[in-house]
PDB file of N, CA and C in Angstrom:
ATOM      1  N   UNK A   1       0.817  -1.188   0.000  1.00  0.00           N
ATOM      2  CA  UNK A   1       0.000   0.000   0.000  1.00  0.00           C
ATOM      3  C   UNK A   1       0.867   1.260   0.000  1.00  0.00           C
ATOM      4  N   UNK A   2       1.856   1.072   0.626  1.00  0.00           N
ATOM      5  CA  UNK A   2       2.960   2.396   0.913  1.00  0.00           C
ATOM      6  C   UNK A   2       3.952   2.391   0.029  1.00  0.00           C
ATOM      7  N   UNK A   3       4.157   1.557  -1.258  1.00  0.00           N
ATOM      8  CA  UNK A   3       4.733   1.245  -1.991  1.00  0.00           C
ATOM      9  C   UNK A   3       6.053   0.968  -1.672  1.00  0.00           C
ATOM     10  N   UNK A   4       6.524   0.601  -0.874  1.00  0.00           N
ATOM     11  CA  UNK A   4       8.027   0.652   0.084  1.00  0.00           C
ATOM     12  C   UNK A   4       8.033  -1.347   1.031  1.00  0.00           C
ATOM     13  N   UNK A   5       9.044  -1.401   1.125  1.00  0.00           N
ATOM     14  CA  UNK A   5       9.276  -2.523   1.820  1.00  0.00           C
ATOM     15  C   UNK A   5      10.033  -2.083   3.784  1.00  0.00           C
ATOM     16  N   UNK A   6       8.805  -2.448   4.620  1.00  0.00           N
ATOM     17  CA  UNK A   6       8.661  -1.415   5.431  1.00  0.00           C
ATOM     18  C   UNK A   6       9.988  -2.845   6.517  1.00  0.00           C
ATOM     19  N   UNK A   7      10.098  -3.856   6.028  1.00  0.00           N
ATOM     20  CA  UNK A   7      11.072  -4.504   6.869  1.00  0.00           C
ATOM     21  C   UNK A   7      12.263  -4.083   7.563  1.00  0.00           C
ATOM     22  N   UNK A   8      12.316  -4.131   8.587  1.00  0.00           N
ATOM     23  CA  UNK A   8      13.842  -4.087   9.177  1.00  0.00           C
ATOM     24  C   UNK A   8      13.290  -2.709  10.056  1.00  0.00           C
ATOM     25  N   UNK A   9      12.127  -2.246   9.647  1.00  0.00           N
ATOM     26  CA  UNK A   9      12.251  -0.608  10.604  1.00  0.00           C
ATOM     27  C   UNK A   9      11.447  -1.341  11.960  1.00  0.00           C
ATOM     28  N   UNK A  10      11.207   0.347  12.840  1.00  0.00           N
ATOM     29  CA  UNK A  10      10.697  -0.220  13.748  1.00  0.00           C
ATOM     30  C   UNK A  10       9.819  -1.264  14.276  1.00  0.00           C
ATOM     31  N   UNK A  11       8.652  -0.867  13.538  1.00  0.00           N
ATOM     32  CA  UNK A  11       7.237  -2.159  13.738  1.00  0.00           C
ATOM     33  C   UNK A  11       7.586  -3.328  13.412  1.00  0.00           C
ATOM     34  N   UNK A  12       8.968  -3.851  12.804  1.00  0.00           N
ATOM     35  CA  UNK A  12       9.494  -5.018  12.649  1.00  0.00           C
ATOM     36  C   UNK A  12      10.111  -5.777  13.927  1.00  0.00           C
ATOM     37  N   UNK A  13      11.444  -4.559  13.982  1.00  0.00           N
ATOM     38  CA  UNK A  13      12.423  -4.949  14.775  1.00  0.00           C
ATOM     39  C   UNK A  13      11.671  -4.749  16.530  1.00  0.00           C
ATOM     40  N   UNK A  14      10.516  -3.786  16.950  1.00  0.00           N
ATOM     41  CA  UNK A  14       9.863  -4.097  17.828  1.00  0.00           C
ATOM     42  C   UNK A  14       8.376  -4.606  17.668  1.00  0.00           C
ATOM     43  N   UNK A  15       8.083  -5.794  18.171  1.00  0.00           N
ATOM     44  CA  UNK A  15       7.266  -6.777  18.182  1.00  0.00           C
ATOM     45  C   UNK A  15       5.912  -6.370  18.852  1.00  0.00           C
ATOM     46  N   UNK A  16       6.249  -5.448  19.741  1.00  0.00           N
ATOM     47  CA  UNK A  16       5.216  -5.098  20.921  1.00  0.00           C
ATOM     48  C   UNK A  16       4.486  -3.687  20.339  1.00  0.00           C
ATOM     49  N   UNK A  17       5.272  -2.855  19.753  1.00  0.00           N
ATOM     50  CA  UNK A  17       4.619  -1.787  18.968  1.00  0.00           C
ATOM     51  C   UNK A  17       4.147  -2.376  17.483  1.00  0.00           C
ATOM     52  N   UNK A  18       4.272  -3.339  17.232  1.00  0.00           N
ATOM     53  CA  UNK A  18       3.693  -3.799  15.693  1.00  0.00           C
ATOM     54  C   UNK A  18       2.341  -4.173  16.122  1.00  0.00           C
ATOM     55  N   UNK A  19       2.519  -4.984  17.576  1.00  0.00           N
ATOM     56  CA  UNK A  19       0.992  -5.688  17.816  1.00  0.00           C
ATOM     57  C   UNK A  19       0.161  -4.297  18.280  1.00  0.00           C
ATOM     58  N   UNK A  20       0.948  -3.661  19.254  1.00  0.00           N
ATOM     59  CA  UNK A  20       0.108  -2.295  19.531  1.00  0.00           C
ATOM     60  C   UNK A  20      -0.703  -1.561  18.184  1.00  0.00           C
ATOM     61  N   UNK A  21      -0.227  -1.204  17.291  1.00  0.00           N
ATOM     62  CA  UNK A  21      -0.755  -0.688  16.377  1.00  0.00           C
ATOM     63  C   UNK A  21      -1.776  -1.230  15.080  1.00  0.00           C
ATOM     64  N   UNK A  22      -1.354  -3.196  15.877  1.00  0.00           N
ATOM     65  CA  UNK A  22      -2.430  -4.007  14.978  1.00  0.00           C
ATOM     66  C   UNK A  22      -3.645  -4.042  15.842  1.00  0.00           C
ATOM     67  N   UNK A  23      -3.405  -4.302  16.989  1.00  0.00           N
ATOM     68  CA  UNK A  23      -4.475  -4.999  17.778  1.00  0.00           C
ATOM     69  C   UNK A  23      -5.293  -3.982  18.657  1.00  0.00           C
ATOM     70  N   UNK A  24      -4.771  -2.811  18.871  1.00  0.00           N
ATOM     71  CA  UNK A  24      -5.178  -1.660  19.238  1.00  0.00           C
ATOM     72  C   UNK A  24      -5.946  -0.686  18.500  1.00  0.00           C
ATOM     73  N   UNK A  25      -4.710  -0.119  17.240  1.00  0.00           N
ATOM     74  CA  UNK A  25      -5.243   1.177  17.125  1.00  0.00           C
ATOM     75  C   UNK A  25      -5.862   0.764  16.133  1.00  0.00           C
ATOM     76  N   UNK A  26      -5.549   0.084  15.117  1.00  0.00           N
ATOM     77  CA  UNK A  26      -6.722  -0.594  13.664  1.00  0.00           C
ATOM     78  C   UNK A  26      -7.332  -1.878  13.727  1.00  0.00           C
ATOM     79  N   UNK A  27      -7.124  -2.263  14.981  1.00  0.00           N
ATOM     80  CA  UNK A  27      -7.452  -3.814  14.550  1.00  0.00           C
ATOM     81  C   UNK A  27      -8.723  -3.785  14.851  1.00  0.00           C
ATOM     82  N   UNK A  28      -9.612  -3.393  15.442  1.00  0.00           N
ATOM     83  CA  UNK A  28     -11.278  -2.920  14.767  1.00  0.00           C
ATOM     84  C   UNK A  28     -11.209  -3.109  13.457  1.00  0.00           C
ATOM     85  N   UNK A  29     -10.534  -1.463  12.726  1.00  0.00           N
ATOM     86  CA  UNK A  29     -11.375  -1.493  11.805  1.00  0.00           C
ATOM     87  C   UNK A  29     -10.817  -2.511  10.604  1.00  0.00           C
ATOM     88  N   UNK A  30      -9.374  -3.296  10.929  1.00  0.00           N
ATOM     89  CA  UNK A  30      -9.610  -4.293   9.428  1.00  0.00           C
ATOM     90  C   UNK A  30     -10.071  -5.261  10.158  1.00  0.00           C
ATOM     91  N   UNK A  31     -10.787  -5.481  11.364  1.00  0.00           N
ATOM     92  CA  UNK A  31     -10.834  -6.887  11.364  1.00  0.00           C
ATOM     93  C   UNK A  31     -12.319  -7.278  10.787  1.00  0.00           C
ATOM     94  N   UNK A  32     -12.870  -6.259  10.622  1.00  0.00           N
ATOM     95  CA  UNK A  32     -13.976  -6.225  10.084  1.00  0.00           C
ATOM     96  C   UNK A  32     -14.478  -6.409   8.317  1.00  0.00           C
ATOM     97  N   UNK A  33     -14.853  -7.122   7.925  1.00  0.00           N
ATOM     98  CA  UNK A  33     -14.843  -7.144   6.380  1.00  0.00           C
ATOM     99  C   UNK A  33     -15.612  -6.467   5.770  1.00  0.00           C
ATOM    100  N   UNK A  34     -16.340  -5.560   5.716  1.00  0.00           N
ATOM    101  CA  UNK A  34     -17.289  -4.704   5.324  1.00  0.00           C
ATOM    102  C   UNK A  34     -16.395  -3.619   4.326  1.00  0.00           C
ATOM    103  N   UNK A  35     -15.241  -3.034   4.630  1.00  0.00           N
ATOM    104  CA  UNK A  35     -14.379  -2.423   4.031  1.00  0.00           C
ATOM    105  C   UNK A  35     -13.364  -2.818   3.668  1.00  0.00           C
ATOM    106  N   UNK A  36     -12.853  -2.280   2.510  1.00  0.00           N
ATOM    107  CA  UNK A  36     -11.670  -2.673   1.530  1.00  0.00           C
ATOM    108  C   UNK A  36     -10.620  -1.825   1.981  1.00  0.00           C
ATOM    109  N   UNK A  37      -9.505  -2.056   1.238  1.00  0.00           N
ATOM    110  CA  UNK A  37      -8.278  -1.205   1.996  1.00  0.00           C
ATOM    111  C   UNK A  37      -8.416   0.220   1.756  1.00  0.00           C
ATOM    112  N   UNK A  38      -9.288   0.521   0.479  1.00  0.00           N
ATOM    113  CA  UNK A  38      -9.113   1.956   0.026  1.00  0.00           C
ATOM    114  C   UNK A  38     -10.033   2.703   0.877  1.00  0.00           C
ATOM    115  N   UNK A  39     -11.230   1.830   1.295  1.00  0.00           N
ATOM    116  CA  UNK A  39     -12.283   2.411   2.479  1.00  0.00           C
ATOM    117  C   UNK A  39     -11.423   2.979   3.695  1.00  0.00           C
ATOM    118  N   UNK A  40     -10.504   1.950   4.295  1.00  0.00           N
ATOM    119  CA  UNK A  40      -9.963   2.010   5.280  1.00  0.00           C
ATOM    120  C   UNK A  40      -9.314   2.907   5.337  1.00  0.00           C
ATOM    121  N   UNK A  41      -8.141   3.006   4.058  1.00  0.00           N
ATOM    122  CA  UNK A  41      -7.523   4.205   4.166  1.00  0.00           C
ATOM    123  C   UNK A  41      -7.953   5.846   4.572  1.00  0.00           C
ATOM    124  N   UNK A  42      -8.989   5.357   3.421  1.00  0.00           N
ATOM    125  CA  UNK A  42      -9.632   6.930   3.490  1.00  0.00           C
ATOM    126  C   UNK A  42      -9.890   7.756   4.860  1.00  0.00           C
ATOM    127  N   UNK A  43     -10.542   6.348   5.701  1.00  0.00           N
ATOM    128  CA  UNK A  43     -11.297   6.672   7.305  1.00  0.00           C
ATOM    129  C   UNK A  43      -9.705   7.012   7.740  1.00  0.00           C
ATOM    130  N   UNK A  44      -8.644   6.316   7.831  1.00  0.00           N
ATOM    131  CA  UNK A  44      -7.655   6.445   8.250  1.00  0.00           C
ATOM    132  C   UNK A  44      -7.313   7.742   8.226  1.00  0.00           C
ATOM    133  N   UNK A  45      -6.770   8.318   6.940  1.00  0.00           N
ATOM    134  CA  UNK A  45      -6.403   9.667   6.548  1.00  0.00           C
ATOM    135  C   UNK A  45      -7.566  11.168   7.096  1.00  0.00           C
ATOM    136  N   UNK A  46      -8.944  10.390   7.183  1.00  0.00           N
ATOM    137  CA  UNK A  46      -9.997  11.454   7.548  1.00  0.00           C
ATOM    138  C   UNK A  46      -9.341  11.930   8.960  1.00  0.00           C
ATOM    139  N   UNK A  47      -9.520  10.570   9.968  1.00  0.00           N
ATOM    140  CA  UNK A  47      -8.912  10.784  11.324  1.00  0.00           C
ATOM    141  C   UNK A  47      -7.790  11.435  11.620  1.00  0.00           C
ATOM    142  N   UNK A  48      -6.660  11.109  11.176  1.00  0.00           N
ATOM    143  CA  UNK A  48      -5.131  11.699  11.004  1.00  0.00           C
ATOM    144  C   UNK A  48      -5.462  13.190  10.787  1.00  0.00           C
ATOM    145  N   UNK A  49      -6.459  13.735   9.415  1.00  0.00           N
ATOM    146  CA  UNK A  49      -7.005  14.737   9.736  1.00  0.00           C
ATOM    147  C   UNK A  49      -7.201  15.271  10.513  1.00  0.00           C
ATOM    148  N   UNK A  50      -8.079  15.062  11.371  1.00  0.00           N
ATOM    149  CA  UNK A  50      -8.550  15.565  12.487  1.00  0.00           C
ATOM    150  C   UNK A  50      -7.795  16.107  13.598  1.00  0.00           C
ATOM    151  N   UNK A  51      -7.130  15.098  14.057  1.00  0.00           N
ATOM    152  CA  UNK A  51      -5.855  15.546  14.970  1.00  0.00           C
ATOM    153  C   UNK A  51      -4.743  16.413  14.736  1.00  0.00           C
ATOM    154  N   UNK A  52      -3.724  16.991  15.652  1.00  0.00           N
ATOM    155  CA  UNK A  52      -3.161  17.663  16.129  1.00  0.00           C
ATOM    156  C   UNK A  52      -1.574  17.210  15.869  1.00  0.00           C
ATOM    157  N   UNK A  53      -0.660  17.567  14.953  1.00  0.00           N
ATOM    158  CA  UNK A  53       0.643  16.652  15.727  1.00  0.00           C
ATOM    159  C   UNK A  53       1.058  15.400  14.852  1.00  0.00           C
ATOM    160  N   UNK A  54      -0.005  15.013  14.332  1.00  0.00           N
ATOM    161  CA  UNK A  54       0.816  13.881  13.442  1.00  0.00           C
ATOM    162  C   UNK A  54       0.543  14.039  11.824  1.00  0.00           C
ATOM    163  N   UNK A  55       1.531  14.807  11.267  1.00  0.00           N
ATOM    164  CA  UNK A  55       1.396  15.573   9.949  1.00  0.00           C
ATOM    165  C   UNK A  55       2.563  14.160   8.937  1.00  0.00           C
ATOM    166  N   UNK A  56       3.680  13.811  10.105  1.00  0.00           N
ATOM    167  CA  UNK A  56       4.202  12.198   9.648  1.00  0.00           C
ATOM    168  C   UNK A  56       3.343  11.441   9.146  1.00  0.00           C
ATOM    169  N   UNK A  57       2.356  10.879   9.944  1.00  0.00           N
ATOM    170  CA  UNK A  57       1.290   9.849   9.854  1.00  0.00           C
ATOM    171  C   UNK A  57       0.757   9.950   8.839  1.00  0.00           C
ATOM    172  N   UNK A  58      -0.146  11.590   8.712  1.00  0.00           N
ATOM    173  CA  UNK A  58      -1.325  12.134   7.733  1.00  0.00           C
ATOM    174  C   UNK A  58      -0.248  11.718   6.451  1.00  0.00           C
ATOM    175  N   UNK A  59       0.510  12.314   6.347  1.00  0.00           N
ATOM    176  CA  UNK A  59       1.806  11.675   4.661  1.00  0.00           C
ATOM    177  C   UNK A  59       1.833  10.845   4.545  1.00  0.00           C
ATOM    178  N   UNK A  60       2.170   9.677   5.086  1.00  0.00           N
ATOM    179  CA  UNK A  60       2.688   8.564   5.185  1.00  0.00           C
ATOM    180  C   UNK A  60       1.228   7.899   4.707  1.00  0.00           C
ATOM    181  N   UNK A  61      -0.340   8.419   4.858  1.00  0.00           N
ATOM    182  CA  UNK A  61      -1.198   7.485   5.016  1.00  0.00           C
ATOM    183  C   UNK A  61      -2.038   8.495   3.321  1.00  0.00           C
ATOM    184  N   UNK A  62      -1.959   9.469   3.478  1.00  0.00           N
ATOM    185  CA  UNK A  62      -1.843  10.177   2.205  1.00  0.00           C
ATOM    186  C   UNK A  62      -1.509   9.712   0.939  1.00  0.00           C
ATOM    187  N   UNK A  63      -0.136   9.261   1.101  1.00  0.00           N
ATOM    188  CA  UNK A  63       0.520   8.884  -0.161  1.00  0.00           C
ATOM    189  C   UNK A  63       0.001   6.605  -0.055  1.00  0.00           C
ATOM    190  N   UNK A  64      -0.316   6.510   0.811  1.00  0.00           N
ATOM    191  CA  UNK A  64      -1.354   5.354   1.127  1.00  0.00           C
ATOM    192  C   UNK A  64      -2.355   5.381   0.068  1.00  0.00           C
ATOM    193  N   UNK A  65      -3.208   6.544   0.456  1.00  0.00           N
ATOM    194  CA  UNK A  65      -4.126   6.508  -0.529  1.00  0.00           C
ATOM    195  C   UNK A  65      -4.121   7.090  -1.899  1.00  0.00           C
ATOM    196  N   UNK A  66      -3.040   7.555  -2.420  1.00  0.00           N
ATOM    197  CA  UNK A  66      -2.882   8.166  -3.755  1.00  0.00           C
ATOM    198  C   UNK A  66      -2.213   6.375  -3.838  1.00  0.00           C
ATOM    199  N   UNK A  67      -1.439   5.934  -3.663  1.00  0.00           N
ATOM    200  CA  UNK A  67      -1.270   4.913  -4.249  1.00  0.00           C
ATOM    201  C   UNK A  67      -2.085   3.624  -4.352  1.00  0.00           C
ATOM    202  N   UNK A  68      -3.255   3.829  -3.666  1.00  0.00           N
ATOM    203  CA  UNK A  68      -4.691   2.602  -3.665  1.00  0.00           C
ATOM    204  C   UNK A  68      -4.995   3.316  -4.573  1.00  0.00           C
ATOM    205  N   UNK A  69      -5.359   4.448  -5.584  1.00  0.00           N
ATOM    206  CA  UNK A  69      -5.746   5.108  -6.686  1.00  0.00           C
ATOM    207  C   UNK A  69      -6.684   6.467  -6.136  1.00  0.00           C
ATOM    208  N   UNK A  70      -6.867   6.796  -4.761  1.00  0.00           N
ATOM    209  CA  UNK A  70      -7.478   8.001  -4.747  1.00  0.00           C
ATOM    210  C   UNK A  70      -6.916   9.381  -5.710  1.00  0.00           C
ATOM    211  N   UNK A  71      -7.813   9.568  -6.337  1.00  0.00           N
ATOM    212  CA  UNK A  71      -7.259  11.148  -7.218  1.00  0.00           C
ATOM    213  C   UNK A  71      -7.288  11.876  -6.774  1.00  0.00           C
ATOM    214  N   UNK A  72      -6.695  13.285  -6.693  1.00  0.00           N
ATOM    215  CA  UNK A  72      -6.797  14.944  -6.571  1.00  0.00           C
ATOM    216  C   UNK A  72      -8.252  15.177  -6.631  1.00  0.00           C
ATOM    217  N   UNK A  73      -9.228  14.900  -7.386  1.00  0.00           N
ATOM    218  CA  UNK A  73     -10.361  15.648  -7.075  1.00  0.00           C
ATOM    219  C   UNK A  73     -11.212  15.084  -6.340  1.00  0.00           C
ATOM    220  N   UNK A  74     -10.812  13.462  -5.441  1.00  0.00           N
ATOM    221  CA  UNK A  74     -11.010  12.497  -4.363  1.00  0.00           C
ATOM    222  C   UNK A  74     -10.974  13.174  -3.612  1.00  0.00           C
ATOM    223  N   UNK A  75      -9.685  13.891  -3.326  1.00  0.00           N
ATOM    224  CA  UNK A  75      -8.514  13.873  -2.045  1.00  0.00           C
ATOM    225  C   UNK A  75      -9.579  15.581  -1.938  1.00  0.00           C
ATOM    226  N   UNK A  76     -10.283  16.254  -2.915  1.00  0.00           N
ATOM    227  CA  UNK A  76     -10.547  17.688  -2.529  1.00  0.00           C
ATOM    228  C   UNK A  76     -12.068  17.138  -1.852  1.00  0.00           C
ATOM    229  N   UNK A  77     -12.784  16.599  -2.079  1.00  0.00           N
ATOM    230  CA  UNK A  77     -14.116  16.215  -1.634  1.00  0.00           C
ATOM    231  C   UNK A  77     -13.747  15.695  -0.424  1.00  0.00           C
ATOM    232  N   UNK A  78     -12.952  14.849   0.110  1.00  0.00           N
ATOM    233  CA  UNK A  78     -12.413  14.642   1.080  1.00  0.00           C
ATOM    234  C   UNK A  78     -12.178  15.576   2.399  1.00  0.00           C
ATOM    235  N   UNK A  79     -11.540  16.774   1.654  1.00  0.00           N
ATOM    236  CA  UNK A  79     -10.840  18.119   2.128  1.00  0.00           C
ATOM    237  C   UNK A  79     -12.141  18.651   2.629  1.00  0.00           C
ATOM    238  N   UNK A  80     -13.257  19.066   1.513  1.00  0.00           N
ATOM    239  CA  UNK A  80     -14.344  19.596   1.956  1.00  0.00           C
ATOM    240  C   UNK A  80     -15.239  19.378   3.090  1.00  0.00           C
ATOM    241  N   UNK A  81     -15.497  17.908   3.041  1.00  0.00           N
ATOM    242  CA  UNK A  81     -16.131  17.571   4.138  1.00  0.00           C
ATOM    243  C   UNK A  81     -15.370  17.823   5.435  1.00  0.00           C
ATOM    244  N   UNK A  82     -13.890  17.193   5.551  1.00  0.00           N
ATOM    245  CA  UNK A  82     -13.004  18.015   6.433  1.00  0.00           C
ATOM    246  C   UNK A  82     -13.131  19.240   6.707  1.00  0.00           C
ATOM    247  N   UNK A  83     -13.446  19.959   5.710  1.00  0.00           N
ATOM    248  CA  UNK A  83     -13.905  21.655   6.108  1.00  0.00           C
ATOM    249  C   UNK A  83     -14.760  21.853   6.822  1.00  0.00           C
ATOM    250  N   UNK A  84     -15.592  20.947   6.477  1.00  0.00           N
ATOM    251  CA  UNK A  84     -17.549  21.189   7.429  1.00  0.00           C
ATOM    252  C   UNK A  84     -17.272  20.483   8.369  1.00  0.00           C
ATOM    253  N   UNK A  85     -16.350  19.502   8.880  1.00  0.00           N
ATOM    254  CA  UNK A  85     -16.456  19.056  10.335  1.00  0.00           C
ATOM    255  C   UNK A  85     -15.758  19.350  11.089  1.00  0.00           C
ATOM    256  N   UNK A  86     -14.700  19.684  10.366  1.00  0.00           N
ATOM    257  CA  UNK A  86     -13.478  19.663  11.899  1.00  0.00           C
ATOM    258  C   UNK A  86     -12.604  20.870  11.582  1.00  0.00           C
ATOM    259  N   UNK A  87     -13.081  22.127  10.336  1.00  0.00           N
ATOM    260  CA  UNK A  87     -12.736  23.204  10.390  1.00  0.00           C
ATOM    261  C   UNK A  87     -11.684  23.107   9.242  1.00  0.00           C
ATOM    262  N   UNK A  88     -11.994  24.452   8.733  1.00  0.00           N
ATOM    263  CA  UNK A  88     -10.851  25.096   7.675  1.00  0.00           C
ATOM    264  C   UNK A  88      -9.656  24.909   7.843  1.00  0.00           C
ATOM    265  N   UNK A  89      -9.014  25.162   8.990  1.00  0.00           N
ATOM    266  CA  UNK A  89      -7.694  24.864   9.162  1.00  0.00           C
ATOM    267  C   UNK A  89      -6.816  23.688   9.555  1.00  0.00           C
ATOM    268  N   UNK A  90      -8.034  22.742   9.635  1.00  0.00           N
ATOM    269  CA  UNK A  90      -7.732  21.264   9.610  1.00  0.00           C
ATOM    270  C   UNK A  90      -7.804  20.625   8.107  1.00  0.00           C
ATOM    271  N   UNK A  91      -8.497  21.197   7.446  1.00  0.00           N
ATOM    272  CA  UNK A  91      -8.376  20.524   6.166  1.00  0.00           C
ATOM    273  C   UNK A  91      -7.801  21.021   4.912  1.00  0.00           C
ATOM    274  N   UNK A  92      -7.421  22.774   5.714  1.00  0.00           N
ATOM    275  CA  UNK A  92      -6.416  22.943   4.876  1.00  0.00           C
ATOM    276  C   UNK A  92      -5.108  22.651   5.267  1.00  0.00           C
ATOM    277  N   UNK A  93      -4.555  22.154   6.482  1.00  0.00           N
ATOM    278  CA  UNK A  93      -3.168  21.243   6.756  1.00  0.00           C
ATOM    279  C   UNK A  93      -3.038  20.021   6.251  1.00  0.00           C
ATOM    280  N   UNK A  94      -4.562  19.263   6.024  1.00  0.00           N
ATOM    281  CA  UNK A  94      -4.407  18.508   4.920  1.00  0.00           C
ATOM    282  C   UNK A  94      -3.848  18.664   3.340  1.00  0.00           C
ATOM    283  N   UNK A  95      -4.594  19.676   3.103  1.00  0.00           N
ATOM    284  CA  UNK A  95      -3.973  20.347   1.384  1.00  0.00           C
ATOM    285  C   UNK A  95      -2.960  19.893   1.472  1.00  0.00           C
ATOM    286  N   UNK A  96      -2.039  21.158   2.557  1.00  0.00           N
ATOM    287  CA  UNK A  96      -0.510  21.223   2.130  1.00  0.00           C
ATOM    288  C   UNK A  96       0.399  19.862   2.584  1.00  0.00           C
ATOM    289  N   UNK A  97      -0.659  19.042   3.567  1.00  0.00           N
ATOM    290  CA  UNK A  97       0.289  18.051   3.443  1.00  0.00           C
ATOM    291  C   UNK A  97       0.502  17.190   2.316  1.00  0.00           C
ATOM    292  N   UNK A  98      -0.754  17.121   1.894  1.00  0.00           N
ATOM    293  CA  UNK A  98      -0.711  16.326   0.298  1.00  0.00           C
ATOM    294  C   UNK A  98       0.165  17.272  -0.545  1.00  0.00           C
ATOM    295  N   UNK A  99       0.016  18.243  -0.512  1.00  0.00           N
ATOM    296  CA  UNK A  99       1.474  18.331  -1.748  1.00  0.00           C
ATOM    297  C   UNK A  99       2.119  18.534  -1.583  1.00  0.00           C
ATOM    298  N   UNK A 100       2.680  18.381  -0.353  1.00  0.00           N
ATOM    299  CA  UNK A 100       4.482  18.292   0.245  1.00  0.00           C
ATOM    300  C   UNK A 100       4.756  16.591  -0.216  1.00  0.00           C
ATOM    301  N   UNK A 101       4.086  16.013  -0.766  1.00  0.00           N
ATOM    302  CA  UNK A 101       4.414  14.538  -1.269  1.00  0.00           C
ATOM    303  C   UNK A 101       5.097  14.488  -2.374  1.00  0.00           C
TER     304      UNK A 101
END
């Protein structure tokens, strides 16, 4: 999905933060089959949105979803609704994080 071979980094070489971040923070939502990865992503990147502080993450999960095939005029409808919920200046830190990619 990240187009990269993520072996040897942290979530590898520590065992306890790989499960943390499976079994914790997503493992709801893939364990569920109702959504596909590009669904997931999207919710993923909405959330990352939302918050404060992790502009790493929001990229990292960004270029996630440009590479599942979300387009530019995806990623702006996206933005918008971001506008109406969680404010202008949350979804325009989205913008610029997408094109710092």
């Amino acid at each position: 999905m990240f187009g990269r071979d993520y072996s040897g980094t942290v979530l590898f070489d520590a065992p306890a933060v790989d499960h943390g971040l499976k079994a914790y923070l997503f493992g709801y939502l893939f364990s569920r089959d109702n959504l596909g990865f590009l669904e997931r992503e999207i919710i993923t990147v909405s959330t990352l949105a939302a918050l404060n502080g992790v502009n790493m993450q929001l990229k990292s999960h960004l270029g996630g979803a440009r590479n599942l095939g979300v387009r530019d005029e995806q990623f702006e409808r996206i933005f918008k609704i971001l506008d109406e919920c969680v404010g202008e200046a949350k979804a325009q830190n989205a913008r610029d994080v997408l094109k710092s990619l």
